[in-house]
Structures are given as structure tokens and as C-alpha cells.
PDB file of N, CA and C in Angstrom:
ATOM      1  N   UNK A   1     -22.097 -23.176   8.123  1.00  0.00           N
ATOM      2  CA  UNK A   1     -22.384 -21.775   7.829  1.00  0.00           C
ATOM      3  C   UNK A   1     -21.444 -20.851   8.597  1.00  0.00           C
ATOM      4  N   UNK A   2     -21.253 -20.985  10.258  1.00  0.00           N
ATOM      5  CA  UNK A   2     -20.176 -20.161  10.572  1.00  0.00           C
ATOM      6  C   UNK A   2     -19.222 -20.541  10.110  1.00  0.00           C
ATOM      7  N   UNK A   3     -18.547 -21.981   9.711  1.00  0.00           N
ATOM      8  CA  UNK A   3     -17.297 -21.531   9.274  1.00  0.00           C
ATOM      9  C   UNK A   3     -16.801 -20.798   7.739  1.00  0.00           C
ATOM     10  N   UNK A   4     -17.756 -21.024   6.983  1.00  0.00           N
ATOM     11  CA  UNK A   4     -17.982 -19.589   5.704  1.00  0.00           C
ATOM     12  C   UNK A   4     -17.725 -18.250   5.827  1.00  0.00           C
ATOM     13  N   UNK A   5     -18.884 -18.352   7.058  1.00  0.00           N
ATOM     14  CA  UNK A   5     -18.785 -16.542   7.409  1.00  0.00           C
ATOM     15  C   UNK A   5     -17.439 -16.344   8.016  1.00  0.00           C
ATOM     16  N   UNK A   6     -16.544 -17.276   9.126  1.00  0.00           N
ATOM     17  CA  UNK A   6     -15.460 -16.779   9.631  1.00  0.00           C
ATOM     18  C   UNK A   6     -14.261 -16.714   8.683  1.00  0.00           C
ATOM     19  N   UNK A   7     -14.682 -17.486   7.623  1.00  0.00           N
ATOM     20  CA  UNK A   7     -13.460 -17.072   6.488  1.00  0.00           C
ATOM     21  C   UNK A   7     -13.834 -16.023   5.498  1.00  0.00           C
ATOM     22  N   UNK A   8     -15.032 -15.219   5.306  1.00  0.00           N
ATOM     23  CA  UNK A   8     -14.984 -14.193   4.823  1.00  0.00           C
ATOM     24  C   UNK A   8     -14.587 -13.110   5.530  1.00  0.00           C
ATOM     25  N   UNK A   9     -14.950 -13.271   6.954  1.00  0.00           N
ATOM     26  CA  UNK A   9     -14.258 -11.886   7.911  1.00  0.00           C
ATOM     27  C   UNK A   9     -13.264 -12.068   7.436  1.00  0.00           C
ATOM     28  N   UNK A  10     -12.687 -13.456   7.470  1.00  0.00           N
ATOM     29  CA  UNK A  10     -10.903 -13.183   7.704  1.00  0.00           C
ATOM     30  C   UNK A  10     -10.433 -12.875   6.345  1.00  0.00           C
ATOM     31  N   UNK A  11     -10.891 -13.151   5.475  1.00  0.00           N
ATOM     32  CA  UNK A  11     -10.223 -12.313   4.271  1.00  0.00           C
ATOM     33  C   UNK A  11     -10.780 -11.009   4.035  1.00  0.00           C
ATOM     34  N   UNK A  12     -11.732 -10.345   4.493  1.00  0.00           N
ATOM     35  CA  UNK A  12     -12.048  -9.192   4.233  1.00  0.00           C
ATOM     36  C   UNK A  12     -10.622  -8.510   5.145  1.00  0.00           C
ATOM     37  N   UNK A  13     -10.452  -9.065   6.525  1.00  0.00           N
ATOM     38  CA  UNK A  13      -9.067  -8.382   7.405  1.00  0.00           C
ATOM     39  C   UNK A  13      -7.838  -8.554   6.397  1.00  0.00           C
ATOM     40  N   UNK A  14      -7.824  -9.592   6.182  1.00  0.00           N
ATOM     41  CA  UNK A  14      -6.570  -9.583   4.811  1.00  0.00           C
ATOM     42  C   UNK A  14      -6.424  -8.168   3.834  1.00  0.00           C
ATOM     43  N   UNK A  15      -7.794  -7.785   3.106  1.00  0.00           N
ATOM     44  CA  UNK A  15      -7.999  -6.967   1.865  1.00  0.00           C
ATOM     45  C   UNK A  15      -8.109  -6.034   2.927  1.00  0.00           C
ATOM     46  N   UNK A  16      -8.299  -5.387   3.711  1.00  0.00           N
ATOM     47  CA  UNK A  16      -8.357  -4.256   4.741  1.00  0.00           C
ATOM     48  C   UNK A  16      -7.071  -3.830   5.163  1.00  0.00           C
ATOM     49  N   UNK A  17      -6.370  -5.004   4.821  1.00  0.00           N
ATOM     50  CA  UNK A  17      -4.624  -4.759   5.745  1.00  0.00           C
ATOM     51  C   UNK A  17      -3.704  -4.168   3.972  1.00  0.00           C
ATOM     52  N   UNK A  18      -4.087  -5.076   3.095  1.00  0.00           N
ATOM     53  CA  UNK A  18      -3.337  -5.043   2.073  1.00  0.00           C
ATOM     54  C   UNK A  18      -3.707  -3.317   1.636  1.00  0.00           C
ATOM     55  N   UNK A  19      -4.822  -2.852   1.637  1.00  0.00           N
ATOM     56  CA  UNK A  19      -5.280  -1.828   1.434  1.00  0.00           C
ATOM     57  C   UNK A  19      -4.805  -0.845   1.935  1.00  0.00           C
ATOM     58  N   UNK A  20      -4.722  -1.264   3.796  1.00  0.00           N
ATOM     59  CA  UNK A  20      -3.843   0.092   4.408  1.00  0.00           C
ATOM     60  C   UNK A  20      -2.282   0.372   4.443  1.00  0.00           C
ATOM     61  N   UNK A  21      -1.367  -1.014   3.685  1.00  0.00           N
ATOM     62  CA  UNK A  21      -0.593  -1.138   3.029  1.00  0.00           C
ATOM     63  C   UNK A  21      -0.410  -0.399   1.622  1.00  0.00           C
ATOM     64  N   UNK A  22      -0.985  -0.398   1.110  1.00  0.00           N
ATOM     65  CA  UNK A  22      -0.776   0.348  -0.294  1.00  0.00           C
ATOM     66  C   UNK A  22      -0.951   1.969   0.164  1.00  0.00           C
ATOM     67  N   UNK A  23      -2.151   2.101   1.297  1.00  0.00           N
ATOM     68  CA  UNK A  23      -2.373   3.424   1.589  1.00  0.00           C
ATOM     69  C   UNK A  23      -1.021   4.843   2.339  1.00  0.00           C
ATOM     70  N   UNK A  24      -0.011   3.385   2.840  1.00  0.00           N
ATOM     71  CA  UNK A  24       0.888   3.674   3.956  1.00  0.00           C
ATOM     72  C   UNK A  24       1.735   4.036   2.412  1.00  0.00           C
ATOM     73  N   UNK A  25       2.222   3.067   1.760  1.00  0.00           N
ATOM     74  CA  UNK A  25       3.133   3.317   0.664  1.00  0.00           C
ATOM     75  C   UNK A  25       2.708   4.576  -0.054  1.00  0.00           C
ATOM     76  N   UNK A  26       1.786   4.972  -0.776  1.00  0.00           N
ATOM     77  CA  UNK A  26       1.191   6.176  -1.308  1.00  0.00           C
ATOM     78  C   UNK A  26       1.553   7.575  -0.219  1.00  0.00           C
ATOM     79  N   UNK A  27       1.466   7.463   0.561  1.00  0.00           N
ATOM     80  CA  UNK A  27       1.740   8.577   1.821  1.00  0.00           C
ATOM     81  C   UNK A  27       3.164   8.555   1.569  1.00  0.00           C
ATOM     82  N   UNK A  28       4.026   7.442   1.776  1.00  0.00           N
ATOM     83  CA  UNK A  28       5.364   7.950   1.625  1.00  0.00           C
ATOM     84  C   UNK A  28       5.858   8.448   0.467  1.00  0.00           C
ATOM     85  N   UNK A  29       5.467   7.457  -0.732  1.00  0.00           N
ATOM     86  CA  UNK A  29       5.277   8.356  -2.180  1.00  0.00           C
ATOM     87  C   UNK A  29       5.290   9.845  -2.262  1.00  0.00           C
ATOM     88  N   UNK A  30       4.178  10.374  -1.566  1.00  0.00           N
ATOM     89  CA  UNK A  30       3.501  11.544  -1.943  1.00  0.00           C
ATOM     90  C   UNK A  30       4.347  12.510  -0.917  1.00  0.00           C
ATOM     91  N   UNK A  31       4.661  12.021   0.237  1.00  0.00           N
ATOM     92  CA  UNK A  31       5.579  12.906   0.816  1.00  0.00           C
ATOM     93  C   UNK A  31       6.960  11.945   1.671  1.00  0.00           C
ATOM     94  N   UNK A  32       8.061  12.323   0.470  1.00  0.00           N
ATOM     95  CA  UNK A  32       8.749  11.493   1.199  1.00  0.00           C
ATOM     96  C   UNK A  32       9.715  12.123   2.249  1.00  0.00           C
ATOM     97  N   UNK A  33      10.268  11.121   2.590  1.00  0.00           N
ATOM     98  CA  UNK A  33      10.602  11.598   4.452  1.00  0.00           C
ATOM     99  C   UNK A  33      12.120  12.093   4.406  1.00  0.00           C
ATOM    100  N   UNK A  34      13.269  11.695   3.403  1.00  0.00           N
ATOM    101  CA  UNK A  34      14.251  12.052   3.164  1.00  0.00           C
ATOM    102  C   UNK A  34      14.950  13.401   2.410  1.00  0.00           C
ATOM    103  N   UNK A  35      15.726  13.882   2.820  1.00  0.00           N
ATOM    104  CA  UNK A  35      15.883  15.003   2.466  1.00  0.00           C
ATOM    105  C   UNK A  35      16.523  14.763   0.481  1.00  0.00           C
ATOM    106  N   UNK A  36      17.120  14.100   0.564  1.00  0.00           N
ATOM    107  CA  UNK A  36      18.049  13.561  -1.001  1.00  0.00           C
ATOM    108  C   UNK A  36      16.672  13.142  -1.708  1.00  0.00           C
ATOM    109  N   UNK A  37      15.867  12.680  -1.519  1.00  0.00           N
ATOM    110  CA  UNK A  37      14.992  12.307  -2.296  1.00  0.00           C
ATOM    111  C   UNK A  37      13.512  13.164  -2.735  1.00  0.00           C
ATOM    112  N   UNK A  38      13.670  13.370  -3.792  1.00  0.00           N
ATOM    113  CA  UNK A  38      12.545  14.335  -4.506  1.00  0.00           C
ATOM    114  C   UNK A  38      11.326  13.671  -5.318  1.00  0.00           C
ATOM    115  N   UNK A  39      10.271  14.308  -5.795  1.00  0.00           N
ATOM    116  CA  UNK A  39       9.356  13.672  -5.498  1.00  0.00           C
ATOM    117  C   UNK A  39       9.801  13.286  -7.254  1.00  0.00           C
ATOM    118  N   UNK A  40       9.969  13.850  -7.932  1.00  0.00           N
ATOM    119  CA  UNK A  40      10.805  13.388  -9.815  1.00  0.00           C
ATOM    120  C   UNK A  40      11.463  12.240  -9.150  1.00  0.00           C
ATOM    121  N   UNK A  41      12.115  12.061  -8.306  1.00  0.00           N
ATOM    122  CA  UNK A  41      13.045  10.851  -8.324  1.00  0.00           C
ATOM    123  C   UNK A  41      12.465  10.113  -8.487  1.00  0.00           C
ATOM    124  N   UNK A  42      11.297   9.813  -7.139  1.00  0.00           N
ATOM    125  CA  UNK A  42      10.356   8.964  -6.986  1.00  0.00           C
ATOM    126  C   UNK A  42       9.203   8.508  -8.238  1.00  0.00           C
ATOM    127  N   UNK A  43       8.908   9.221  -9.016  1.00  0.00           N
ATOM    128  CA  UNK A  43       8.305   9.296 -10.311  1.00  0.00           C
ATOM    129  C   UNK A  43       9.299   8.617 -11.134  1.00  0.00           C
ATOM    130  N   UNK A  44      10.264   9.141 -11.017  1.00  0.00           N
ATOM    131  CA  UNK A  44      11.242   8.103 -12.070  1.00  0.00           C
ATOM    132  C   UNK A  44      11.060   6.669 -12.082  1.00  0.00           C
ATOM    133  N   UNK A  45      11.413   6.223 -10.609  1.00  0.00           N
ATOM    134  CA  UNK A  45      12.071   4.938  -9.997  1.00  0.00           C
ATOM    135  C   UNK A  45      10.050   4.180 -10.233  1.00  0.00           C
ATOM    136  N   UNK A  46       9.096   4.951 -10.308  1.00  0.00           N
ATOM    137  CA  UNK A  46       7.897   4.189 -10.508  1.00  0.00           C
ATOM    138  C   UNK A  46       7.662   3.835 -12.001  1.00  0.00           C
ATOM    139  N   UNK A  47       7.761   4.854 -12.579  1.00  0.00           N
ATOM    140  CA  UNK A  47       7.869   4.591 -14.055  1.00  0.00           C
ATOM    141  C   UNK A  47       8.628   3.642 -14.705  1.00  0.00           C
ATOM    142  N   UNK A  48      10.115   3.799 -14.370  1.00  0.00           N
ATOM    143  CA  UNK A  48      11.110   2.605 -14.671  1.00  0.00           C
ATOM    144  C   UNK A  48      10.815   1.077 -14.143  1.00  0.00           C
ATOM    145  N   UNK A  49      10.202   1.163 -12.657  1.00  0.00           N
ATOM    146  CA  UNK A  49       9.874   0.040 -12.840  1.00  0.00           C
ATOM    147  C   UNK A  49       8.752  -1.185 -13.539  1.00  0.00           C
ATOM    148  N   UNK A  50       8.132  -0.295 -14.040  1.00  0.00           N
ATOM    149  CA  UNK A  50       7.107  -1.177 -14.505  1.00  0.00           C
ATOM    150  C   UNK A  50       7.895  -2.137 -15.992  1.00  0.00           C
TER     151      UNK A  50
END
């Protein structure tokens, strides 16, 4: 039984990390840090990639 529960903590820390990962990327998205780069660019380069 603990070793169940210690592998659900540990993937919940996984989905907690991946999460504040996507959260970190969205922040730079939304305001990016470079002066050459506009936020249309960034819209472009998301769109195109899919």
C-alpha cells in the first residue's frame, strides 16, 4: 500500500512540474522578453506550427 501511494505522490510532482512548465512558457508567450519580437510574431510561429 505505501508503495502505491509513494508512486502517486510522485507522479502527481511530475503533473505539478509539467504544469508549471507550460505555465512558465505561457508567461513568456504572453509577454515576451525581447525587444524584436512581437506578440503577432509569436502567434504566427504557434499557428504555423501545428
Amino acid at each position: 500500500m505505501d508503495a502505491d501511494l509513494a508512486r502517486v505522490e510522485e507522479s502527481d510532482e511530475e503533473i505539478a512540474d509539467t504544469w508549471q512548465d507550460i505555465l512558465d512558457l505561457s508567461a513568456d508567450i504572453a509577454e515576451p522578453r525581447g525587444p524584436s519580437c512581437s506578440s503577432r510574431e509569436i502567434v504566427v510561429i504557434q499557428v504555423s506550427a501545428r
